[in-house]
Protein backbone atom coordinates (compact mmCIF):
# COMPACT_ATOMS: atom_id res chain seq x y z
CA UNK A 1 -2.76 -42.19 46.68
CA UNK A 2 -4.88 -44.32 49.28
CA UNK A 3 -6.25 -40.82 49.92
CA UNK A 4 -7.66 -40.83 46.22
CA UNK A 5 -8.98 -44.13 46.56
CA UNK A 6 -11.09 -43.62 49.64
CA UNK A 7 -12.62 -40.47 48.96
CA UNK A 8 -16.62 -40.61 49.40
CA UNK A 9 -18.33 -40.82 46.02
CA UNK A 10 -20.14 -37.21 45.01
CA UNK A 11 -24.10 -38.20 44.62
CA UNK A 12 -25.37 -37.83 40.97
CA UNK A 13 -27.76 -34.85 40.32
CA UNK A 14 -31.24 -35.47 41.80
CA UNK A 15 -32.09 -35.64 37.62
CA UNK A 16 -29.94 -38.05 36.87
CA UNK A 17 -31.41 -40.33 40.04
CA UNK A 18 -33.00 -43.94 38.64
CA UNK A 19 -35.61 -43.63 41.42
CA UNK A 20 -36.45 -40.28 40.03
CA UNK A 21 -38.63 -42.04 37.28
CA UNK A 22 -39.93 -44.50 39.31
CA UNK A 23 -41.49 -42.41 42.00
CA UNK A 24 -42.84 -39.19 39.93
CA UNK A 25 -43.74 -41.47 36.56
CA UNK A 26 -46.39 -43.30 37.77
CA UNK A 27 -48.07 -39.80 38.84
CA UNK A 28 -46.90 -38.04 35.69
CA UNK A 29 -49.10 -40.77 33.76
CA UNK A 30 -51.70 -40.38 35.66
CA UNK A 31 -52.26 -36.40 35.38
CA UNK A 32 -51.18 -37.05 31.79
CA UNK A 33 -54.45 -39.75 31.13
CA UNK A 34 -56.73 -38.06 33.05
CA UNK A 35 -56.06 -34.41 30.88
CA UNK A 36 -56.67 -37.05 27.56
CA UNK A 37 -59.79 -38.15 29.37
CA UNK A 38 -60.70 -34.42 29.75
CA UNK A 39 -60.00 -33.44 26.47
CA UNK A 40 -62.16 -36.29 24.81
CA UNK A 41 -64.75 -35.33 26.99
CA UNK A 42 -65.25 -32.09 26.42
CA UNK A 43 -64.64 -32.61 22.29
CA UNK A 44 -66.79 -35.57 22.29
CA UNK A 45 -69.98 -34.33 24.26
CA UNK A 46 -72.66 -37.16 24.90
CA UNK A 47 -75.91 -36.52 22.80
CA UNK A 48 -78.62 -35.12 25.53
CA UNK A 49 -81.78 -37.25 25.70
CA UNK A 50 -84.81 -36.11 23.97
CA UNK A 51 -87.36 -35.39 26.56
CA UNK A 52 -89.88 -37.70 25.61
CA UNK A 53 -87.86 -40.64 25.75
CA UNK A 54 -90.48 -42.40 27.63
CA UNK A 55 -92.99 -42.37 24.60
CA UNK A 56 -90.02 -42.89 22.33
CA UNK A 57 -89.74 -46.18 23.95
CA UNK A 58 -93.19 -47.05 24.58
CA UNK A 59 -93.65 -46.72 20.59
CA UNK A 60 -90.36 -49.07 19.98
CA UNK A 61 -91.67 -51.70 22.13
CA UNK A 62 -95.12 -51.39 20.22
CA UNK A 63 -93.10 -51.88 17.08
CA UNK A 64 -91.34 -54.61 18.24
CA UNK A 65 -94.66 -56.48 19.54
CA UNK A 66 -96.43 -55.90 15.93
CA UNK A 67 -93.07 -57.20 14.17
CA UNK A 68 -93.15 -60.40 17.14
CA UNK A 69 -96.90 -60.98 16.28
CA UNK A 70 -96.53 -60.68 12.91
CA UNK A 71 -93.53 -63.45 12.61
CA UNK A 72 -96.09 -65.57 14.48
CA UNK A 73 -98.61 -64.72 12.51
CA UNK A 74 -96.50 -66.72 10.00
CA UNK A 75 -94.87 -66.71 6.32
CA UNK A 76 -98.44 -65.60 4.82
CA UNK A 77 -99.07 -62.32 6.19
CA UNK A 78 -95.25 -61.52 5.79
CA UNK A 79 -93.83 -60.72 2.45
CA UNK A 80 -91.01 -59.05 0.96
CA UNK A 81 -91.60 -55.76 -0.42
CA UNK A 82 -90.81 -57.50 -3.90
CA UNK A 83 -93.77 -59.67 -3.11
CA UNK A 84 -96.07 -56.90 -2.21
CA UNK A 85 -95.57 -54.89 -5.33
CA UNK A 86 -96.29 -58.07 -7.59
CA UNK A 87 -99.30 -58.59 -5.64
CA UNK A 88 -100.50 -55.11 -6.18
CA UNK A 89 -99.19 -55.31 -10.40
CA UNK A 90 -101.51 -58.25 -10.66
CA UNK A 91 -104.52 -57.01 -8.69
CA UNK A 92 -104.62 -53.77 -10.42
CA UNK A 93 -104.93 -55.50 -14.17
CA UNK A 94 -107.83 -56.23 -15.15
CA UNK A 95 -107.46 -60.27 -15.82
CA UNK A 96 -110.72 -60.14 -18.35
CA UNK A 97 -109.63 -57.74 -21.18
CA UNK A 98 -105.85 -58.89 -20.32
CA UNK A 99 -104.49 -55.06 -20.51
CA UNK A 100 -104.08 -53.21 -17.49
CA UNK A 101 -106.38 -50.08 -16.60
């Protein structure tokens, strides 16, 4: 019986091994993210610059400068476009007869 007892243990399968997770998961996870990355990449393409992007910008910025000079300009020379179209209803009616043209 003290034969039994002191018999070596048999080693688990190499699957069954804790370490087994801990040494090829972090890898596995990796190679798993990267094809994700590669998949969303190739699905989701980046749109391809136009090639005048240089006078694209160059007429931004020139919007942008009339829009800043025009807020400077002040509240006067901006106006809603519900302001511009009474403006023009009242200039185009003839105030003297009183019935528009």
């Amino acid at each position: 019986m003290e034969n039994l007892l002191n018999l070596p243990r048999q080693p688990d399968r190499w699957y069954r091994e804790p370490w087994l997770l801990l040494v090829f998961g972090g890898p596995l996870l990796v190679i798993l993210a990267c094809i994700a990355t590669i998949y969303l990449a190739i699905t989701h393409p980046d749109p391809v610059v136009s090639k005048d992007y240089y006078r694209e910008g160059v007429r931004i910025n020139a919007r942008l400068a009339a829009q800043k000079a025009a807020e400077q300009a002040g509240p006067s020379s901006v106006s809603s476009p519900a302001a511009q179209s009474a403006k023009s209803a009242t200039t185009t009616a003839n105030p003297a007869s009183g019935v528009a043209p």
